[in-house]
N, C-alpha and C. Protein backbone atom coordinates (compact mmCIF):
# COMPACT_ATOMS: atom_id res chain seq x y z
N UNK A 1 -35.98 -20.90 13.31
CA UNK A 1 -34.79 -20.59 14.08
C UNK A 1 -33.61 -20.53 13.12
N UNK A 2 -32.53 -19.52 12.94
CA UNK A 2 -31.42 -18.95 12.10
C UNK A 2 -30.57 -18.68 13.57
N UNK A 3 -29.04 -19.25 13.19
CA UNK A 3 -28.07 -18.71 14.09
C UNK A 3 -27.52 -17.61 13.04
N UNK A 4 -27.29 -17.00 14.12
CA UNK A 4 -26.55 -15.44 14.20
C UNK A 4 -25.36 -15.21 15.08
N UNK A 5 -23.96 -15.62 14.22
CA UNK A 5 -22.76 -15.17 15.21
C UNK A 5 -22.63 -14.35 15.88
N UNK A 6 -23.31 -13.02 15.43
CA UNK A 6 -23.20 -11.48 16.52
C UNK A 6 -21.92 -11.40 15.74
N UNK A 7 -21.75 -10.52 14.88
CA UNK A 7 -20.55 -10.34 14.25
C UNK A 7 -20.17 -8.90 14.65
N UNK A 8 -19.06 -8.08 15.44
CA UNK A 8 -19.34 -7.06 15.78
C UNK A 8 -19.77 -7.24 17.56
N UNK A 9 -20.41 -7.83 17.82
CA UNK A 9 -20.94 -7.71 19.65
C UNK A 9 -19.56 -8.34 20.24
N UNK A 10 -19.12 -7.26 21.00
CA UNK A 10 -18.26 -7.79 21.97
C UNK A 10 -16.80 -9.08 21.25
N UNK A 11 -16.75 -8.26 20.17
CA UNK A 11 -15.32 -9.36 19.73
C UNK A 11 -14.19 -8.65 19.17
N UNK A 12 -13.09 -8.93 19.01
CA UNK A 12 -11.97 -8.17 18.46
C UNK A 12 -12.33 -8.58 16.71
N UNK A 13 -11.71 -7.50 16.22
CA UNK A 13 -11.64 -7.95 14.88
C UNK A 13 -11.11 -9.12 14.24
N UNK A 14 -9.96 -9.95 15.20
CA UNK A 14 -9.79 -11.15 14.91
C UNK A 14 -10.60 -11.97 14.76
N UNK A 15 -11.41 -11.92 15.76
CA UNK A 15 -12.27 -12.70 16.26
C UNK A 15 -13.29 -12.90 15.24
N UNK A 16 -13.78 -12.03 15.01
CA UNK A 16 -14.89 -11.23 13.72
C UNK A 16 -14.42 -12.21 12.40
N UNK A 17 -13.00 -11.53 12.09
CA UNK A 17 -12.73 -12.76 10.42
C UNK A 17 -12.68 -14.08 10.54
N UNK A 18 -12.22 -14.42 11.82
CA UNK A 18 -12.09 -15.98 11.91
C UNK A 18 -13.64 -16.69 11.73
N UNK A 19 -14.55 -15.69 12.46
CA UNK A 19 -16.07 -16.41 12.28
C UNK A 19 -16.44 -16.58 10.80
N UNK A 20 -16.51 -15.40 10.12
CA UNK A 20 -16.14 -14.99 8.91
C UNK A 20 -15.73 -16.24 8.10
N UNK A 21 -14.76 -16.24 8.51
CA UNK A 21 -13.51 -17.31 7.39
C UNK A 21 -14.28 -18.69 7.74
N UNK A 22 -14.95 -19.21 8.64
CA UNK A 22 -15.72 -20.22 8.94
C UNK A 22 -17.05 -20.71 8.20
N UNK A 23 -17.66 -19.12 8.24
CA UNK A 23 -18.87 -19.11 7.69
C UNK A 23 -20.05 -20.14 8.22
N UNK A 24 -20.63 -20.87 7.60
CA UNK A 24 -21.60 -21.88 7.80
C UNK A 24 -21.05 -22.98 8.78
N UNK A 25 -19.92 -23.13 8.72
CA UNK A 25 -19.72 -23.96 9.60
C UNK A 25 -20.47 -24.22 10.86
N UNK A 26 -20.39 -23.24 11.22
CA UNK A 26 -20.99 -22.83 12.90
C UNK A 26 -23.04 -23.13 12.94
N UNK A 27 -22.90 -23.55 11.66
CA UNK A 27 -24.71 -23.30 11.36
C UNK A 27 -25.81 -24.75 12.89
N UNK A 28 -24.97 -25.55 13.24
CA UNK A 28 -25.36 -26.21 13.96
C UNK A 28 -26.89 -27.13 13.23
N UNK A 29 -26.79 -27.03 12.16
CA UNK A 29 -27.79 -27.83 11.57
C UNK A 29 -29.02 -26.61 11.08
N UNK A 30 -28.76 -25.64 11.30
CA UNK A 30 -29.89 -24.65 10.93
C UNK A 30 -29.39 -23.64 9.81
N UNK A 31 -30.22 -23.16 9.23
CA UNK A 31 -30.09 -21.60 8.84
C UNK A 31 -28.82 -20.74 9.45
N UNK A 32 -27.77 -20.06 8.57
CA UNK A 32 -27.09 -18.78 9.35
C UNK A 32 -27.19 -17.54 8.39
N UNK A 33 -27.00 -16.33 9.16
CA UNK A 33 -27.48 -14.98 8.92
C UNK A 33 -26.48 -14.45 9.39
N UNK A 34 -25.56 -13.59 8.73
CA UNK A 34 -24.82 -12.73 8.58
C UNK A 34 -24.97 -11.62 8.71
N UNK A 35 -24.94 -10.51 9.17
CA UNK A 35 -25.25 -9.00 9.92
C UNK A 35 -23.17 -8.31 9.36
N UNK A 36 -23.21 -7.93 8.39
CA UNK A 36 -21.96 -7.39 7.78
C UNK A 36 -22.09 -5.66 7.57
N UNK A 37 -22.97 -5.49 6.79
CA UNK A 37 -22.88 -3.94 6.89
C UNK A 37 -22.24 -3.21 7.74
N UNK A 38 -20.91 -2.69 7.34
CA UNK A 38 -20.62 -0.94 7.75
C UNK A 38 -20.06 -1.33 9.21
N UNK A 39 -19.58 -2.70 9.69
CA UNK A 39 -18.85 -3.29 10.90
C UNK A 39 -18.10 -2.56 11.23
N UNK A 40 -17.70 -2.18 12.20
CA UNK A 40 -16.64 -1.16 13.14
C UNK A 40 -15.24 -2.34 12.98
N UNK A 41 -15.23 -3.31 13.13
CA UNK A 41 -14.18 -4.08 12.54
C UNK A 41 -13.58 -3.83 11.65
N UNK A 42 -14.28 -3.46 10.31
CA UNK A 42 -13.59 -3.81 8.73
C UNK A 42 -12.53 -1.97 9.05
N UNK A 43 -13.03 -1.16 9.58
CA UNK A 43 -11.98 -0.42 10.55
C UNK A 43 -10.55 -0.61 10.37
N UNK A 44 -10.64 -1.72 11.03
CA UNK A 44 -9.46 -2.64 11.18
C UNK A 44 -8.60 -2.79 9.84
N UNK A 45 -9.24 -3.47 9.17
CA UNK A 45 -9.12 -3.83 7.78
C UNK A 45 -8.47 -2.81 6.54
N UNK A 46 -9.30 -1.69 6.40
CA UNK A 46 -9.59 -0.82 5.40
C UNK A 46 -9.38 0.57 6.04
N UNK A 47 -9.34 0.52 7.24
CA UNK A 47 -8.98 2.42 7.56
C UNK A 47 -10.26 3.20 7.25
N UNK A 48 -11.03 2.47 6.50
CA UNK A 48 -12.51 3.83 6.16
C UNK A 48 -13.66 3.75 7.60
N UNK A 49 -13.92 4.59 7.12
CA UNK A 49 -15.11 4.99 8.28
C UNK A 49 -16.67 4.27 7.60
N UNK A 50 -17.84 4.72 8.98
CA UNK A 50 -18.81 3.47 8.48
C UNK A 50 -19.64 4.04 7.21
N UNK A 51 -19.75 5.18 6.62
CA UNK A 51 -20.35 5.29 5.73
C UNK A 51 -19.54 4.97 4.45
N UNK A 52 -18.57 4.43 4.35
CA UNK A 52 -17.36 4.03 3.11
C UNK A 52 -17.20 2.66 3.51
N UNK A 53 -17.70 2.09 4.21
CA UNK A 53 -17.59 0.56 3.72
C UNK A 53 -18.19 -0.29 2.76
N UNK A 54 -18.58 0.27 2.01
CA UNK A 54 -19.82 -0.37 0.92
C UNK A 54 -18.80 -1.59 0.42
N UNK A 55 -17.67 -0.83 0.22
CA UNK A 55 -16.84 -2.28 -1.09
C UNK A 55 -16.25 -3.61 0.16
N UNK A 56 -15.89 -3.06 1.18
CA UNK A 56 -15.75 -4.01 2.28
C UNK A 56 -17.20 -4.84 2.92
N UNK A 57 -17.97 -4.12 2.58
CA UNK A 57 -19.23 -5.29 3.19
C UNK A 57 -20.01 -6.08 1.67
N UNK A 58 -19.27 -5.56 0.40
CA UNK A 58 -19.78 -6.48 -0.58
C UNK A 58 -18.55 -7.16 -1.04
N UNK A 59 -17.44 -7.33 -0.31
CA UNK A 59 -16.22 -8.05 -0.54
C UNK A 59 -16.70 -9.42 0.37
N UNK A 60 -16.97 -8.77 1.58
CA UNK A 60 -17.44 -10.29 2.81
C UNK A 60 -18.75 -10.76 2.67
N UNK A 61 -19.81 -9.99 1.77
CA UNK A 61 -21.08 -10.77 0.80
C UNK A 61 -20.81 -11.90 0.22
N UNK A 62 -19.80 -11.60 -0.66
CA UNK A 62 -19.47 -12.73 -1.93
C UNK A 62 -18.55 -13.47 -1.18
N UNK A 63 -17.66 -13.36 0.00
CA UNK A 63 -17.21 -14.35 0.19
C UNK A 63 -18.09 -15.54 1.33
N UNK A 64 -19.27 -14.96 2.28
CA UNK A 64 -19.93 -15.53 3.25
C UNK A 64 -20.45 -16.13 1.85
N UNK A 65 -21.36 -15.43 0.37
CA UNK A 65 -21.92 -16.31 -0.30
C UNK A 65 -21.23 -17.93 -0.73
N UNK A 66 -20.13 -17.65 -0.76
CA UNK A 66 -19.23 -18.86 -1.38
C UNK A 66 -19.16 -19.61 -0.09
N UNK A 67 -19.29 -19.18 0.98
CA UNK A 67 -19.03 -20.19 2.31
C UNK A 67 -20.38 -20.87 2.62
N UNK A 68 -21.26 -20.81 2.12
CA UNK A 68 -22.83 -21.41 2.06
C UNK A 68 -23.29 -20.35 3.11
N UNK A 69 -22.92 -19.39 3.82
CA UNK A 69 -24.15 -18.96 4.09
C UNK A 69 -25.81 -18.12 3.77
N UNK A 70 -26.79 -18.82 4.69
CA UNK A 70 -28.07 -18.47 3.65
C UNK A 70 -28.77 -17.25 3.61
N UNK A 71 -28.09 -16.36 4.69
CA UNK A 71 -29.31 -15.13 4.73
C UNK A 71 -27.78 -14.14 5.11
N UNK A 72 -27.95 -12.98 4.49
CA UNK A 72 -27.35 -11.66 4.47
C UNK A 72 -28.03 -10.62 4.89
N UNK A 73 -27.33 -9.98 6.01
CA UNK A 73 -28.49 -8.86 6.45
C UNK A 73 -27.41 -7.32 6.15
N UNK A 74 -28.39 -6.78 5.09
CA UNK A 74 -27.59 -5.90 4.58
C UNK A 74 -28.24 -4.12 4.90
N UNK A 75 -27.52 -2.78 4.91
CA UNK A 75 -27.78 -2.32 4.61
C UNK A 75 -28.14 -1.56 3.09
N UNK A 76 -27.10 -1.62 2.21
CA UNK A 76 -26.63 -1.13 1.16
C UNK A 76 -27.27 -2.42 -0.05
N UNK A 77 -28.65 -2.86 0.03
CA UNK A 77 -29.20 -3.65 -0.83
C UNK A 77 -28.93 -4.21 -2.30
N UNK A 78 -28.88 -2.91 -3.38
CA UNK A 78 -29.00 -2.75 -4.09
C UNK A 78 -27.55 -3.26 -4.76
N UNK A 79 -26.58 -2.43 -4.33
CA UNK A 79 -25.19 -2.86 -4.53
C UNK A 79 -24.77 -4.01 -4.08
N UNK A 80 -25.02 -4.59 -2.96
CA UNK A 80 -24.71 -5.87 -2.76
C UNK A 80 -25.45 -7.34 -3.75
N UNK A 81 -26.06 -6.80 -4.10
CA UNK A 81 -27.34 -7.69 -4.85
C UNK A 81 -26.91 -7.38 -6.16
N UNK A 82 -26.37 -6.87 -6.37
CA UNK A 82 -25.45 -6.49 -8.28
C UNK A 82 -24.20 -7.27 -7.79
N UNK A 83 -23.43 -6.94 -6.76
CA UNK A 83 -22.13 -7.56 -6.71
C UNK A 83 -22.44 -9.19 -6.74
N UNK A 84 -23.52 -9.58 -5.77
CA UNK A 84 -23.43 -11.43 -5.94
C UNK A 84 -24.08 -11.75 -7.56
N UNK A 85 -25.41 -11.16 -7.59
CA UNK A 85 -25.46 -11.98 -8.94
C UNK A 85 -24.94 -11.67 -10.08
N UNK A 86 -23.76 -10.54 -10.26
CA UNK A 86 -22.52 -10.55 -10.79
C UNK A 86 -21.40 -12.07 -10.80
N UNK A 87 -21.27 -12.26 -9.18
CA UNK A 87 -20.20 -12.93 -9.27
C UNK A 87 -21.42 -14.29 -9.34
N UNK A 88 -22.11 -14.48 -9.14
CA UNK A 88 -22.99 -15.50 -9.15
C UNK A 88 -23.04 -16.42 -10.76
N UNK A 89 -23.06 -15.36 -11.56
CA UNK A 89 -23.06 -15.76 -12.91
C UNK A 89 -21.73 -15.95 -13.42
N UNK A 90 -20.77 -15.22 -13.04
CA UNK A 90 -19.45 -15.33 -13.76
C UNK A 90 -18.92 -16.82 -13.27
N UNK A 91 -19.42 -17.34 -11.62
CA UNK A 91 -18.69 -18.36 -11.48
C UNK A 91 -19.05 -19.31 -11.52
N UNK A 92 -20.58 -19.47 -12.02
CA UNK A 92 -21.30 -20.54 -12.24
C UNK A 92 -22.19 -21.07 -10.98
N UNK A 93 -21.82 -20.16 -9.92
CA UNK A 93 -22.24 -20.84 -8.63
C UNK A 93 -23.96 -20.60 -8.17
């Protein structure tokens, strides 16, 4: 069992960063999983549309990474997985 905020289902974009900005918190003693890719939220954020969010869903990668959460559900694999163990190594974490 992994909680899953539903990031995106039925919330305003406020709503969305504040979970965000929480991260693990919310883990209730379990596993949490993050669902970020290409959010109709980051919208909000950045003005790009969903095939141009790549740098916005590996901006909220590295930061859910730094908030302890354990599972990332990504589309854009490859790039997100260069961006953490990029920042992974530079920060020692």
């Amino acid at each position: 069992i992994i909680v899953d905020p539903g990031i995106g289902f039925a919330k305003t974009a406020e709503t969305n960063m504040e979970i965000i900005r929480y991260g693990s918190s919310i883990n209730m003693g379990l596993q949490t999983l993050f669902g970020m890719s290409r959010k109709s939220f980051m919208k909000k954020i950045s003005g790009t549309e969903p095939g141009k969010r790549l740098y916005g869903t590996v901006a909220a990668s590295i930061f859910l990474m730094e908030k302890g959460v354990d599972i990332l559900r990504l589309h854009d694999v490859s790039a997100n997985r260069e961006a953490l163990e990029t920042y992974s190594r530079i920060s020692g974490y």
